[in-house]
C-alpha atoms as a PDB file:
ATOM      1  CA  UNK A   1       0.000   0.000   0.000  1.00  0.00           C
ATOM      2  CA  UNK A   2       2.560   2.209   0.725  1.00  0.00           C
ATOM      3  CA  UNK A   3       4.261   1.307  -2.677  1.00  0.00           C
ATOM      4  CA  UNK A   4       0.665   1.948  -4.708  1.00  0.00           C
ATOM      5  CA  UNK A   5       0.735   5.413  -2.199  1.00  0.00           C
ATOM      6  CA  UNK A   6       4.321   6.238  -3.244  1.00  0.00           C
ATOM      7  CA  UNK A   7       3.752   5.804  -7.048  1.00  0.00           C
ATOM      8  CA  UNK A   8       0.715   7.399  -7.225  1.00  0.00           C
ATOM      9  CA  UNK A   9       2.440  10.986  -5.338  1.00  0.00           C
ATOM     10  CA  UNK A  10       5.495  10.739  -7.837  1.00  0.00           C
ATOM     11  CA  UNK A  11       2.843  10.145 -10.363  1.00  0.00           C
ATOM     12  CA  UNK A  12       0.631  13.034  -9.560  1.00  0.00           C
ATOM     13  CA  UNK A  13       4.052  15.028  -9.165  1.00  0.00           C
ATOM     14  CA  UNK A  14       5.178  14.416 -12.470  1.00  0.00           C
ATOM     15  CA  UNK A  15       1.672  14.973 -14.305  1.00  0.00           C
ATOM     16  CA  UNK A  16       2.043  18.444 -12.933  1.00  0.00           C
ATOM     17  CA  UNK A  17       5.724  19.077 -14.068  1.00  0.00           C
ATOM     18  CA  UNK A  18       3.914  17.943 -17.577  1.00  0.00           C
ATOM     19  CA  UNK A  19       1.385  20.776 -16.876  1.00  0.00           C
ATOM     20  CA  UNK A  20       3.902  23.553 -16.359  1.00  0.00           C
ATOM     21  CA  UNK A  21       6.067  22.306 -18.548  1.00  0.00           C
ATOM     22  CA  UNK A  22       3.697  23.776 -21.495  1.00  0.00           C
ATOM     23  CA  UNK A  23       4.511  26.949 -19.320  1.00  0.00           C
ATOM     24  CA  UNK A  24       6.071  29.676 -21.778  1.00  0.00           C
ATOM     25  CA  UNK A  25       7.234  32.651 -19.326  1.00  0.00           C
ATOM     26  CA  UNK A  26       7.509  36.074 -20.943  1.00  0.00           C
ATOM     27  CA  UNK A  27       9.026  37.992 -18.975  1.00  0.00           C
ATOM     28  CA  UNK A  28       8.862  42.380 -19.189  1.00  0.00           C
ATOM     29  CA  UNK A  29      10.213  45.202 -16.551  1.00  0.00           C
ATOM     30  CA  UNK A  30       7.167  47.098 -17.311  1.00  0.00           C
ATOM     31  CA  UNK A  31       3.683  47.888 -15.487  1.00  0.00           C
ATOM     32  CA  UNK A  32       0.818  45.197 -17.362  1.00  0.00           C
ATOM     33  CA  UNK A  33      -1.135  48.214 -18.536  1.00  0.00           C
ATOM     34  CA  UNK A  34       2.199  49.563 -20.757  1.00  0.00           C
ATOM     35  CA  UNK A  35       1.034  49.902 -24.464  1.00  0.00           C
ATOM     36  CA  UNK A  36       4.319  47.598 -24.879  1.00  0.00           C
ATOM     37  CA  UNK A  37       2.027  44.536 -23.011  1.00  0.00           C
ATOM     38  CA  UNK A  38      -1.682  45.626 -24.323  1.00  0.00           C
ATOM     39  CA  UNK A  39      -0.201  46.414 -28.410  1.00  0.00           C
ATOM     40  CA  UNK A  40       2.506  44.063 -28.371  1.00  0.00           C
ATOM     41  CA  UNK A  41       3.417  40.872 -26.335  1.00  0.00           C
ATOM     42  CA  UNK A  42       0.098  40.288 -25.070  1.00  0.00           C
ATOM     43  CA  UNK A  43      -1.670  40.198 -28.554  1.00  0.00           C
ATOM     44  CA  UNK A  44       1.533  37.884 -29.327  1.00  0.00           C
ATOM     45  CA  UNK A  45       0.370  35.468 -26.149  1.00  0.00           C
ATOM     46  CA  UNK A  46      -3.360  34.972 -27.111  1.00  0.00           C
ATOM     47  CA  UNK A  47      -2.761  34.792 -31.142  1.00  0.00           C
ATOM     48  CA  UNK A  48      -0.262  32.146 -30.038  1.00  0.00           C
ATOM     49  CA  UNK A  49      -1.825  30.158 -26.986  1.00  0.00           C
ATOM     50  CA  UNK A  50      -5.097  30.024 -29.851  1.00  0.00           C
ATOM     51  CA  UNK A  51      -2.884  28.267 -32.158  1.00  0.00           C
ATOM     52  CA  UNK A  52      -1.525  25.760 -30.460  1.00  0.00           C
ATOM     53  CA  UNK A  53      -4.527  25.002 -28.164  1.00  0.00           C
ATOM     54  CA  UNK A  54      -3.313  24.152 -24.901  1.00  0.00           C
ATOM     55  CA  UNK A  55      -0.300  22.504 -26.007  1.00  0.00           C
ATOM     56  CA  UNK A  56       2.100  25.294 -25.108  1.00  0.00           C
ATOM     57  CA  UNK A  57       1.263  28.399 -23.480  1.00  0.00           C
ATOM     58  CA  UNK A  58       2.860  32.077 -23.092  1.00  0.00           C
ATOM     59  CA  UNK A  59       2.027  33.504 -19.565  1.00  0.00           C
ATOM     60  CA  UNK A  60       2.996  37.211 -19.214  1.00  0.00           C
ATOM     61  CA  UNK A  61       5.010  38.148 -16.046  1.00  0.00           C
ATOM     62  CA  UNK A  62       4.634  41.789 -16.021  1.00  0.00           C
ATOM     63  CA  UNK A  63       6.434  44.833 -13.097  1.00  0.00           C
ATOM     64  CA  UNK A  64       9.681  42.804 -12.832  1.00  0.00           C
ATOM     65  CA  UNK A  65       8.004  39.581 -11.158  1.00  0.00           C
ATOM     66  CA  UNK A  66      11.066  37.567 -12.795  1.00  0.00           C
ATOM     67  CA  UNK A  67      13.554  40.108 -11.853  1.00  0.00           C
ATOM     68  CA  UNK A  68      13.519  43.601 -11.791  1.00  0.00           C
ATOM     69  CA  UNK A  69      15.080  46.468 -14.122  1.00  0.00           C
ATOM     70  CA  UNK A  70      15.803  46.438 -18.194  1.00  0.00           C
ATOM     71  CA  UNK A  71      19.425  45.387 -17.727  1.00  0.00           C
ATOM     72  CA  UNK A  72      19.317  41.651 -16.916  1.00  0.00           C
ATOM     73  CA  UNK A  73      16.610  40.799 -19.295  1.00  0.00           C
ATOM     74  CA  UNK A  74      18.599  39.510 -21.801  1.00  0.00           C
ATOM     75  CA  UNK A  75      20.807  37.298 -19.042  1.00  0.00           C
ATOM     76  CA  UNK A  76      17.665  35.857 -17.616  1.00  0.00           C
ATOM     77  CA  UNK A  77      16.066  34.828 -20.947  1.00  0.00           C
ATOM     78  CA  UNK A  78      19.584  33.812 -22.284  1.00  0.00           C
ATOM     79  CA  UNK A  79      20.334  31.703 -18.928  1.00  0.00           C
ATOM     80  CA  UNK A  80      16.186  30.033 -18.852  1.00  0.00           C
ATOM     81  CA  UNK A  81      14.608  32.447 -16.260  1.00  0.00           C
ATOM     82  CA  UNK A  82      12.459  33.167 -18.056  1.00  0.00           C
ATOM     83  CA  UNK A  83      11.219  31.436 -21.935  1.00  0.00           C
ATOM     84  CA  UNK A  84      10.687  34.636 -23.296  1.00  0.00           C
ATOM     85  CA  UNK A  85      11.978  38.420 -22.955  1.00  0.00           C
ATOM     86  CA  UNK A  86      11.689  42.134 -23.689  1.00  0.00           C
ATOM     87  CA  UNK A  87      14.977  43.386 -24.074  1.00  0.00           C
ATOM     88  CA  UNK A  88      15.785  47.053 -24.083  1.00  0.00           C
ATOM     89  CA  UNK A  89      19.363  46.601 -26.187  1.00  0.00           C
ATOM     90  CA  UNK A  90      20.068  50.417 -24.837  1.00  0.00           C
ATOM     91  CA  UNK A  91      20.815  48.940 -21.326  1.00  0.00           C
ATOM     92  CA  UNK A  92      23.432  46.828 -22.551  1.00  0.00           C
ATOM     93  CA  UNK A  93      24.938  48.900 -25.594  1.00  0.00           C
ATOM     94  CA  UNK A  94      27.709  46.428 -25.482  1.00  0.00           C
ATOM     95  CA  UNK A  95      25.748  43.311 -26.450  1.00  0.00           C
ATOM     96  CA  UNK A  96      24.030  45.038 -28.457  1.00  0.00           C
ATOM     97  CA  UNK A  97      26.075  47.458 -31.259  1.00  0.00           C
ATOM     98  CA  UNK A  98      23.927  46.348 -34.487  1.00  0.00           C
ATOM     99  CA  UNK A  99      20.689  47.167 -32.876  1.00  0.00           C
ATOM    100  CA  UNK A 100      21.763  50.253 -30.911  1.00  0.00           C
ATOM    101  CA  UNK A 101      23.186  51.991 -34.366  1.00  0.00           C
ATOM    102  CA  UNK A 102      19.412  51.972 -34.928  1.00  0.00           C
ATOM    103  CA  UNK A 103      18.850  54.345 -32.420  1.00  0.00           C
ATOM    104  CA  UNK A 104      20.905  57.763 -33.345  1.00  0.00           C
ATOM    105  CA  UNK A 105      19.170  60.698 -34.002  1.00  0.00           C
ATOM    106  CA  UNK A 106      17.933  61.888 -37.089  1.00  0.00           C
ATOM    107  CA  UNK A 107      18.780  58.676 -38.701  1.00  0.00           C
ATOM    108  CA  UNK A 108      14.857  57.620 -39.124  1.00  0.00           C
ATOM    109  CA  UNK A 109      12.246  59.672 -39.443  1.00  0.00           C
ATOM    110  CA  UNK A 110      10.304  58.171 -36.888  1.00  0.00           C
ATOM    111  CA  UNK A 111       9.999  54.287 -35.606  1.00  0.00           C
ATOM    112  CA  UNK A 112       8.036  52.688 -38.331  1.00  0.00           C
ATOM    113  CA  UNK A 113      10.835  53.441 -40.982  1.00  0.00           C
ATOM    114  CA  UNK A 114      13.931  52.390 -38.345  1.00  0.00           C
ATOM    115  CA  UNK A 115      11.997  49.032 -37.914  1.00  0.00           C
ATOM    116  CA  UNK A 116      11.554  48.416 -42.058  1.00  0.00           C
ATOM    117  CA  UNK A 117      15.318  49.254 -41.722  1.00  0.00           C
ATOM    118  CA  UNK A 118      16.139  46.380 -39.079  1.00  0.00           C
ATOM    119  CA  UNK A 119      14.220  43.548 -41.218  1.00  0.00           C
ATOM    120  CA  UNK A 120      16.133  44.582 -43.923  1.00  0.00           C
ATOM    121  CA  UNK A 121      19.364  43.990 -41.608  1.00  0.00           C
ATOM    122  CA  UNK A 122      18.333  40.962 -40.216  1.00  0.00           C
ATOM    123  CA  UNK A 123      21.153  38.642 -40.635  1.00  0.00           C
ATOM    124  CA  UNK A 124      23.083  40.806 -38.749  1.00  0.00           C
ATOM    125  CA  UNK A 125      20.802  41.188 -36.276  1.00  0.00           C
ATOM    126  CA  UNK A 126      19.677  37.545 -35.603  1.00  0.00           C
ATOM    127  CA  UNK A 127      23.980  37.306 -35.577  1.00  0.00           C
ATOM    128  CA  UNK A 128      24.154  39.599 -33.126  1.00  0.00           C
ATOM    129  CA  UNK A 129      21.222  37.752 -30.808  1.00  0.00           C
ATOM    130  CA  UNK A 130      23.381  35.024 -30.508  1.00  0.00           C
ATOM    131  CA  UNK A 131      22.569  33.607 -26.694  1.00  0.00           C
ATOM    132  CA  UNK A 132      18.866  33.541 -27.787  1.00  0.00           C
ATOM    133  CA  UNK A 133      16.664  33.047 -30.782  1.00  0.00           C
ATOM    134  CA  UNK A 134      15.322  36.831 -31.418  1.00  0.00           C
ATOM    135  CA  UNK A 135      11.022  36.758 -32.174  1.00  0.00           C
ATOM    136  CA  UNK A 136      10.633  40.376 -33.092  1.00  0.00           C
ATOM    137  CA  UNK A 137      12.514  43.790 -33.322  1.00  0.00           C
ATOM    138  CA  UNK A 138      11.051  47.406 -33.761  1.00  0.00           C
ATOM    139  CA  UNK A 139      11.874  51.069 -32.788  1.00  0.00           C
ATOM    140  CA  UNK A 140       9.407  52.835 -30.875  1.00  0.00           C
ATOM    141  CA  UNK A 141       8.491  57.076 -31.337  1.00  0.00           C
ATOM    142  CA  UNK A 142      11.711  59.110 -31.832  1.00  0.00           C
ATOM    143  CA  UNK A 143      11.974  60.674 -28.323  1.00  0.00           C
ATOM    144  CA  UNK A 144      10.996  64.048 -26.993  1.00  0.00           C
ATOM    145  CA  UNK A 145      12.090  65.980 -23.896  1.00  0.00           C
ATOM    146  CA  UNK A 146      10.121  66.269 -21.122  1.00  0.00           C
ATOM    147  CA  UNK A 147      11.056  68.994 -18.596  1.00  0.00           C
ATOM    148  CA  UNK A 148       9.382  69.843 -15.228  1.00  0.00           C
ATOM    149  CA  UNK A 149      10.316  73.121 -14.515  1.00  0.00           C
ATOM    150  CA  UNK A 150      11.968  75.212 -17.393  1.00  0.00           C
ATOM    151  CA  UNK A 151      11.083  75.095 -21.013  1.00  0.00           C
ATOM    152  CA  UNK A 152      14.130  74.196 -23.830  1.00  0.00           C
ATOM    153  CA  UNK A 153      14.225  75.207 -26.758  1.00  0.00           C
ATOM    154  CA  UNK A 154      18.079  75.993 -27.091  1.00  0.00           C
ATOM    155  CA  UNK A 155      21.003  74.228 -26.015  1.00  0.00           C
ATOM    156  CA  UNK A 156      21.870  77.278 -23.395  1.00  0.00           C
ATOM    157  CA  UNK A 157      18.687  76.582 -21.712  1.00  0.00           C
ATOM    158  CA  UNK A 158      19.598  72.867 -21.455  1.00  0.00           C
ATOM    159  CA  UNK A 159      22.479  73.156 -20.171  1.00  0.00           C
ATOM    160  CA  UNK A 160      23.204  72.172 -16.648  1.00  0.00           C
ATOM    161  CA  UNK A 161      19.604  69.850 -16.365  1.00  0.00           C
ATOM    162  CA  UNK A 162      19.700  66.444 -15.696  1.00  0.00           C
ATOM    163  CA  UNK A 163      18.353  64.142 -17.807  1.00  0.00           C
ATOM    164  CA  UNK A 164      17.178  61.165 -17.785  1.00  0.00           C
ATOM    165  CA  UNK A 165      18.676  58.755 -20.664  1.00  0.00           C
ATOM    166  CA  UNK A 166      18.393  54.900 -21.580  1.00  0.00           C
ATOM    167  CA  UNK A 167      21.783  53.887 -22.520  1.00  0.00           C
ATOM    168  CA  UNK A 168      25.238  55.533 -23.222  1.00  0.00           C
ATOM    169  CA  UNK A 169      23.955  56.546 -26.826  1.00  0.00           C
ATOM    170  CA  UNK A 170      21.370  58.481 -25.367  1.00  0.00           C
ATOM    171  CA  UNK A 171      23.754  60.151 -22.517  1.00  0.00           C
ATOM    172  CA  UNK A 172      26.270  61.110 -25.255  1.00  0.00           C
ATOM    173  CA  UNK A 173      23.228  62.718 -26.825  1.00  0.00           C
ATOM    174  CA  UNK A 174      22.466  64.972 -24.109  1.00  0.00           C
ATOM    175  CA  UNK A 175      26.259  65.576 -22.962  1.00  0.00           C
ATOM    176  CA  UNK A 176      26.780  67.085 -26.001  1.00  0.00           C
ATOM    177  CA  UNK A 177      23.824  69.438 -25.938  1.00  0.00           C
ATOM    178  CA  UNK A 178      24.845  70.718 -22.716  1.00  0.00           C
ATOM    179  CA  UNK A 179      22.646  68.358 -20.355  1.00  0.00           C
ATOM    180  CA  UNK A 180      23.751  65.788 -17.847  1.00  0.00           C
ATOM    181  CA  UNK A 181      22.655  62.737 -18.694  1.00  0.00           C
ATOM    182  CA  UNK A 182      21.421  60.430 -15.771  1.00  0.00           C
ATOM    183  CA  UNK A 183      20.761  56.854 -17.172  1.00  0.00           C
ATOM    184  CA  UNK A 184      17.769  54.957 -15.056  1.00  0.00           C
ATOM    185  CA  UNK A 185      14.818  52.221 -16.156  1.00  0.00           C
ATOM    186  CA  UNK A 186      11.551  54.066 -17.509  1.00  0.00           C
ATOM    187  CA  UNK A 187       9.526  52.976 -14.241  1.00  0.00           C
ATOM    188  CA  UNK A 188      11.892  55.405 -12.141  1.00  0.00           C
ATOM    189  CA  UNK A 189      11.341  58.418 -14.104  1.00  0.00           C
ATOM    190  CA  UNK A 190       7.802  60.019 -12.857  1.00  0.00           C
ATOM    191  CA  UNK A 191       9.320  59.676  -9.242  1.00  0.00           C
ATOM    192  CA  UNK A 192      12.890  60.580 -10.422  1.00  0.00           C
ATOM    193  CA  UNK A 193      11.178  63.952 -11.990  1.00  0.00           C
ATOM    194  CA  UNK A 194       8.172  64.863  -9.462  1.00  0.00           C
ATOM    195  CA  UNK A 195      11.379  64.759  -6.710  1.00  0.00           C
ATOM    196  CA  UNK A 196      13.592  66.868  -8.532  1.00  0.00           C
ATOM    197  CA  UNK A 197      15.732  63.718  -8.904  1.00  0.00           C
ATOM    198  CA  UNK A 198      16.245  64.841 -12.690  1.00  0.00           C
ATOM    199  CA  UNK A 199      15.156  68.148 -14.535  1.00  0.00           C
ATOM    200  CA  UNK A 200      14.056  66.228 -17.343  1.00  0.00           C
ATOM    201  CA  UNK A 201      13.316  62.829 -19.239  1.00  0.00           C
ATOM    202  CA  UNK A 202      14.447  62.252 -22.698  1.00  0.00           C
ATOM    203  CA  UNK A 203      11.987  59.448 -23.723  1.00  0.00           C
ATOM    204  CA  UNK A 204       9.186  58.842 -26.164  1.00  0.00           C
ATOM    205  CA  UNK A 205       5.753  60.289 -26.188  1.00  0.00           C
ATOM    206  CA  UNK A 206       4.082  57.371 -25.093  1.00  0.00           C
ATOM    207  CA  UNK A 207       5.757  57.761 -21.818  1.00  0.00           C
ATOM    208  CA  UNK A 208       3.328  60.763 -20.963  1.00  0.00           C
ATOM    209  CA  UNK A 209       0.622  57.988 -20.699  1.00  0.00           C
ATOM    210  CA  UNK A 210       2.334  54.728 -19.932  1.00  0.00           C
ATOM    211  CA  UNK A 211       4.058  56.644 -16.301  1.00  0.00           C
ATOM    212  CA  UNK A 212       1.592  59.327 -16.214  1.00  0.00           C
ATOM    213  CA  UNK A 213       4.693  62.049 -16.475  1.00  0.00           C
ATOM    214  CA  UNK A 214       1.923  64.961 -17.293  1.00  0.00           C
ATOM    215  CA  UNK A 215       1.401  65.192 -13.632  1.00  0.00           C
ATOM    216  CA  UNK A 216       4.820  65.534 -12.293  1.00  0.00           C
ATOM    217  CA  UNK A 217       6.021  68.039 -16.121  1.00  0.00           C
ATOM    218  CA  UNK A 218       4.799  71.235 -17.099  1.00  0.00           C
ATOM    219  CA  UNK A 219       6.218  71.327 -20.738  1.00  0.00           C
ATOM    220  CA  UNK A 220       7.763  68.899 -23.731  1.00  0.00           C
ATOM    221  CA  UNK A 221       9.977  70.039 -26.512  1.00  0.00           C
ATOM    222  CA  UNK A 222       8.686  67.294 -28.963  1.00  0.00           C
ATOM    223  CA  UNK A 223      10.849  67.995 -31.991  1.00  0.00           C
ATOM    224  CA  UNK A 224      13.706  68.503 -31.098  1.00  0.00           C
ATOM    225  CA  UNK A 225      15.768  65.543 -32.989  1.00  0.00           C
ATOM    226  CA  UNK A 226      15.446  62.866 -31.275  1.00  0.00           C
ATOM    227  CA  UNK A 227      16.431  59.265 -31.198  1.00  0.00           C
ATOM    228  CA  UNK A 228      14.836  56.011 -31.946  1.00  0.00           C
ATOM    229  CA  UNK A 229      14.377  53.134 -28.755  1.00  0.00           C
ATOM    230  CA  UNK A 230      15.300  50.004 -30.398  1.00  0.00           C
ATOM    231  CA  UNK A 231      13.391  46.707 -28.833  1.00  0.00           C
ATOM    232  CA  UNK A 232      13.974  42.672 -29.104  1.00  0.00           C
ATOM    233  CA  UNK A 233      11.920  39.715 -27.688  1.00  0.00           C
ATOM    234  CA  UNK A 234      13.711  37.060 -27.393  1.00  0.00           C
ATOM    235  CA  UNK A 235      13.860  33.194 -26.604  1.00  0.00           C
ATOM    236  CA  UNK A 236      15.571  30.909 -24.542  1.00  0.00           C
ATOM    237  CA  UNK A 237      17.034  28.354 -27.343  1.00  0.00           C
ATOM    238  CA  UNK A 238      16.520  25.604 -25.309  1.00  0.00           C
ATOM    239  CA  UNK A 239      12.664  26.103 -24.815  1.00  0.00           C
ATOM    240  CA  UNK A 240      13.099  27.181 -28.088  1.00  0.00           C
ATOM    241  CA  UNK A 241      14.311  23.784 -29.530  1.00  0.00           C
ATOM    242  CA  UNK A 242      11.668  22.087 -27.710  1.00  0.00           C
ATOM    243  CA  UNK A 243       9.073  23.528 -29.053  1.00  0.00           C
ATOM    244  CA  UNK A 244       7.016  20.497 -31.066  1.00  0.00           C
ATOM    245  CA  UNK A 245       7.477  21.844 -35.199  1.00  0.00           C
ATOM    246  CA  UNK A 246       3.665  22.979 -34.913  1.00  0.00           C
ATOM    247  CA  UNK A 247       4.492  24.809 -31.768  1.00  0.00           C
ATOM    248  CA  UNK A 248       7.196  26.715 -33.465  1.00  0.00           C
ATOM    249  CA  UNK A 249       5.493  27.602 -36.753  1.00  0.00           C
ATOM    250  CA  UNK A 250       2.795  29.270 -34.636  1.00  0.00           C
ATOM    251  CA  UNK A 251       4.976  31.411 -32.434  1.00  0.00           C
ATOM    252  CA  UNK A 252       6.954  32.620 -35.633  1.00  0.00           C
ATOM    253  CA  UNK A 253       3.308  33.424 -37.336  1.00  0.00           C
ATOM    254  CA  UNK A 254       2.596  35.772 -34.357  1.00  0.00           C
ATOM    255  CA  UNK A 255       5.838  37.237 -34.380  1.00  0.00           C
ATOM    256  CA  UNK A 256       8.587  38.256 -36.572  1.00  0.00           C
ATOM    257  CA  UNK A 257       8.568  41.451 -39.439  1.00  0.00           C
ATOM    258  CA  UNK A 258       4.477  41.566 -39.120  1.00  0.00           C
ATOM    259  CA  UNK A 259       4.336  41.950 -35.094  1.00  0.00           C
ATOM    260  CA  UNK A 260       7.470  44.338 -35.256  1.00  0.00           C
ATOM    261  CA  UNK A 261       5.920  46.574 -37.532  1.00  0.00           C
ATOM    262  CA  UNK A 262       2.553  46.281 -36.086  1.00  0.00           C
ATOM    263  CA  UNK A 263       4.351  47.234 -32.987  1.00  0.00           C
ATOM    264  CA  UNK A 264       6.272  50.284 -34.304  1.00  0.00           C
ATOM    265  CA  UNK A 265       2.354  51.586 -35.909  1.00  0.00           C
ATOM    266  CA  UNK A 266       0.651  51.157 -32.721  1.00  0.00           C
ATOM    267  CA  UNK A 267       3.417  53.036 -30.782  1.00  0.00           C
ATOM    268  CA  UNK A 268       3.416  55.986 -33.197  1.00  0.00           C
ATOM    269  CA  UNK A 269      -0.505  56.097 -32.446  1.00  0.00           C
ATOM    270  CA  UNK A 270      -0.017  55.638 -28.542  1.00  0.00           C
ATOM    271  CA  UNK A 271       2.724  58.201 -29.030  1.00  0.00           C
ATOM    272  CA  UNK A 272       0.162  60.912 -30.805  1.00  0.00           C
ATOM    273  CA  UNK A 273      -2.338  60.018 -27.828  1.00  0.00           C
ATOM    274  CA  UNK A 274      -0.199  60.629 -25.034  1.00  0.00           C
ATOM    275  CA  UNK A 275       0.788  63.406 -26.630  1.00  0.00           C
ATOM    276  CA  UNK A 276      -2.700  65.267 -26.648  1.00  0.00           C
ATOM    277  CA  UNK A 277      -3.495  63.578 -23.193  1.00  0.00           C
ATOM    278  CA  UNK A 278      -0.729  65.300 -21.398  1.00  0.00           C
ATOM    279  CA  UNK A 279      -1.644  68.879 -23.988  1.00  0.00           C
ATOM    280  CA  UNK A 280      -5.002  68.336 -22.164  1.00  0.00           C
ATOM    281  CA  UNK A 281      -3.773  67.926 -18.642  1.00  0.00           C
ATOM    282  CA  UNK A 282      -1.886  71.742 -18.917  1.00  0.00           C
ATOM    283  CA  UNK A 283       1.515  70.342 -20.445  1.00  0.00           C
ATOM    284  CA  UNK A 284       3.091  73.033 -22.591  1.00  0.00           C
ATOM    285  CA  UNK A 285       3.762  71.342 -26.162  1.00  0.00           C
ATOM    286  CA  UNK A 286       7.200  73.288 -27.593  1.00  0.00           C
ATOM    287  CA  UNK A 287       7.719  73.446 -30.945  1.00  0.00           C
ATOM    288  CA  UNK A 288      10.988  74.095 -32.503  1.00  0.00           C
ATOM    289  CA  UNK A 289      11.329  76.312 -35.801  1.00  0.00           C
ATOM    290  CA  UNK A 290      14.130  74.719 -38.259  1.00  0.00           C
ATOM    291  CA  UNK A 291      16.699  76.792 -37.092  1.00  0.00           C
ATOM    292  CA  UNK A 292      16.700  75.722 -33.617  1.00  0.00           C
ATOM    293  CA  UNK A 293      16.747  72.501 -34.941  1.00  0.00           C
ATOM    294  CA  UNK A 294      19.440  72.775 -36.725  1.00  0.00           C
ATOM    295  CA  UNK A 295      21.523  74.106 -33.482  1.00  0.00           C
ATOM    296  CA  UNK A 296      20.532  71.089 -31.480  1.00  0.00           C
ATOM    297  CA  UNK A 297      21.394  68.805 -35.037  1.00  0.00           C
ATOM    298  CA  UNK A 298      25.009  70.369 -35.723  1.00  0.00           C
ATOM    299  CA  UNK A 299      26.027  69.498 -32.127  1.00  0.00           C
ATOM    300  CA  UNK A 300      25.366  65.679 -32.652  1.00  0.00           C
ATOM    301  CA  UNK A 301      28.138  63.322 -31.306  1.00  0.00           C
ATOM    302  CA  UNK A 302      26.575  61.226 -34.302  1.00  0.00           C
ATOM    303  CA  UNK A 303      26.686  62.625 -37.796  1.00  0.00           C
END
C-alpha cells in the first residue's frame, strides 16, 4: 500500500511538471497596462496560446516579477529564467552594437521606418542575438524631452539639467547638448522627476501615458531631434528547440517582421495620444522652428 501510495504521489508530481512544462514565461520590466504589453506581447500570447490550443502556453510576467530592471533581461532569458523576454538593447549597448546603431538621431524619421530598416538587416541582427533566438525587433516614437520646470528650446537653456537617458547613446546625446545625462529604467522616471531627482526625461511620447509624467512636467519640446528606442523579444534556445514543429510555426506566425511593424504603428498612435493627453492635462507642447533645430542637429556626437 505504501508502494501503490508512493507511485501514485510521484505520479501526480510528475503529471504536474507535464502541466507547467507547457509553461512559456515572458518575462517584461514594465507595469501590465504599458502599451508595450496591451499592443505588443500580449496580442503575441493569445494569437499564439489560440494556435496551439493548450499545447504550449505564453504567460505574461509583467512589473519585474522575474527580476527587476531592463538590464538583466537579456541574461535571464539567455540563462532560462524566463522562456521569453523584452529586451531594451540600450541597457546593454555592449551586447548590443547592431541594434543600438538603430537608435541615433535623425537617422529615421520616426519608428516605423527604423523598424523596415532592421528587417532589412536581419542577418546581422539575428547574428548579433546570438545567446537567444530573437522573435521580433522594432523602434518605438523618436523621443521628446520632457522637462518639469523650465522650457528648452536651445542648447543654453539645457544646459546644466539632468536628464534622464536609456543607454550611453542616449547620454552622449544629451552631454553634447549641454545636459547631464542620468541613465535609469523608464519605471523610475515620474518619481525621479516629481522629486527633482532629474530636470528632465528624454523618452518617447508614449511615456506621458504609460508613467503618467503629465502630472509631475509642465512642458515637452517634442521635436527637437530625437532618437529612436530600439526593442527585441527574445527566446531561450533551449525552450526554443523544444518547441514540437507545430508549436514553433505558430509562435513565428505571431511574431517576426508583421508583429514588429505592427508594434512600431501602434506606438506611433499611442505616441500621438499621449501626446494630446498630457496637452489636455496643462503640459506646454514646444515646438521648434528649423533653425533651432538645426543648433541642437550640428552638435550631434553622431553625424
Amino acid at each position: 500500500m505504501k508502494f501503490l501510495a508512493m507511485s501514485a504521489l510521484v505520479g501526480a508530481t510528475l503529471l504536474g511538471a507535464a502541466a507547467q512544462a507547457g509553461e512559456l514565461k515572458l518575462a517584461h520590466f514594465m507595469p501590465p497596462t504599458h502599451p508595450m504589453d496591451k499592443h505588443v506581447m500580449g496580442p503575441m500570447a493569445e494569437a499564439y496560446n489560440a494556435a496551439t490550443g493548450g499545447s504550449s502556453e505564453i504567460k505574461i510576467y509583467p512589473a519585474g516579477e522575474l527580476g527587476p530592471g531592463p538590464k538583466a533581461q537579456y541574461k535571464r532569458v539567455a540563462t532560462g529564467v524566463a522562456e521569453l523576454g523584452f529586451v531594451l538593447p540600450d541597457f546593454t549597448p555592449d551586447l548590443f552594437p547592431v541594434l543600438t546603431s538603430y537608435e541615433m538621431p535623425g537617422r529615421f524619421a520616426d519608428g516605423i521606418d527604423a523598424t523596415k530598416a532592421m528587417w532589412e538587416g536581419t542577418e546581422a541582427i539575428e547574428a548579433e542575438v546570438d545567446r537567444a533566438v530573437p522573435l521580433a525587433y522594432w523602434a518605438n516614437n523618436a523621443t521628446i524631452l520632457i522637462t518639469r520646470d523650465k522650457p528648452v528650446r536651445s542648447p543654453e537653456e539645457l544646459a546644466g539639467l539632468k536628464i534622464r537617458v536609456a543607454g550611453d547613446n542616449m547620454a552622449q546625446v544629451i552631454t553634447a547638448w549641454g545636459g547631464v545625462p542620468v541613465n535609469m529604467s523608464p519605471t523610475e522616471a515620474y518619481q525621479a522627476l516629481s522629486t527633482g531627482v532629474v530636470d528632465g526625461i528624454y523618452i518617447g511620447p508614449s511615456a506621458f501615458s504609460s508613467y503618467k509624467l503629465y502630472e509631475v512636467a509642465k512642458y515637452a519640446t517634442v521635436n527637437i531631434p530625437g532618437s529612436v528606442y530600439s526593442f527585441l523579444i527574445a527566446m531561450n534556445k533551449d525552450s526554443y528547440g523544444a518547441l514540437s514543429d507545430a508549436e514553433r510555426e505558430a509562435l513565428h506566425a505571431v511574431s517576426g517582421e508583421k508583429l514588429s511593424l505592427q508594434a512600431a504603428e501602434a506606438f506611433a498612435a499611442v505616441g500621438q495620444k499621449a501626446l494630446d493627453t498630457a496637452a489636455e492635462n496643462g503640459v506646454e507642447m514646444i515646438t521648434l522652428t528649423d533653425a533651432e533645430i538645426g543648433v541642437f542637429s550640428d552638435l550631434s556626437p553622431f553625424k
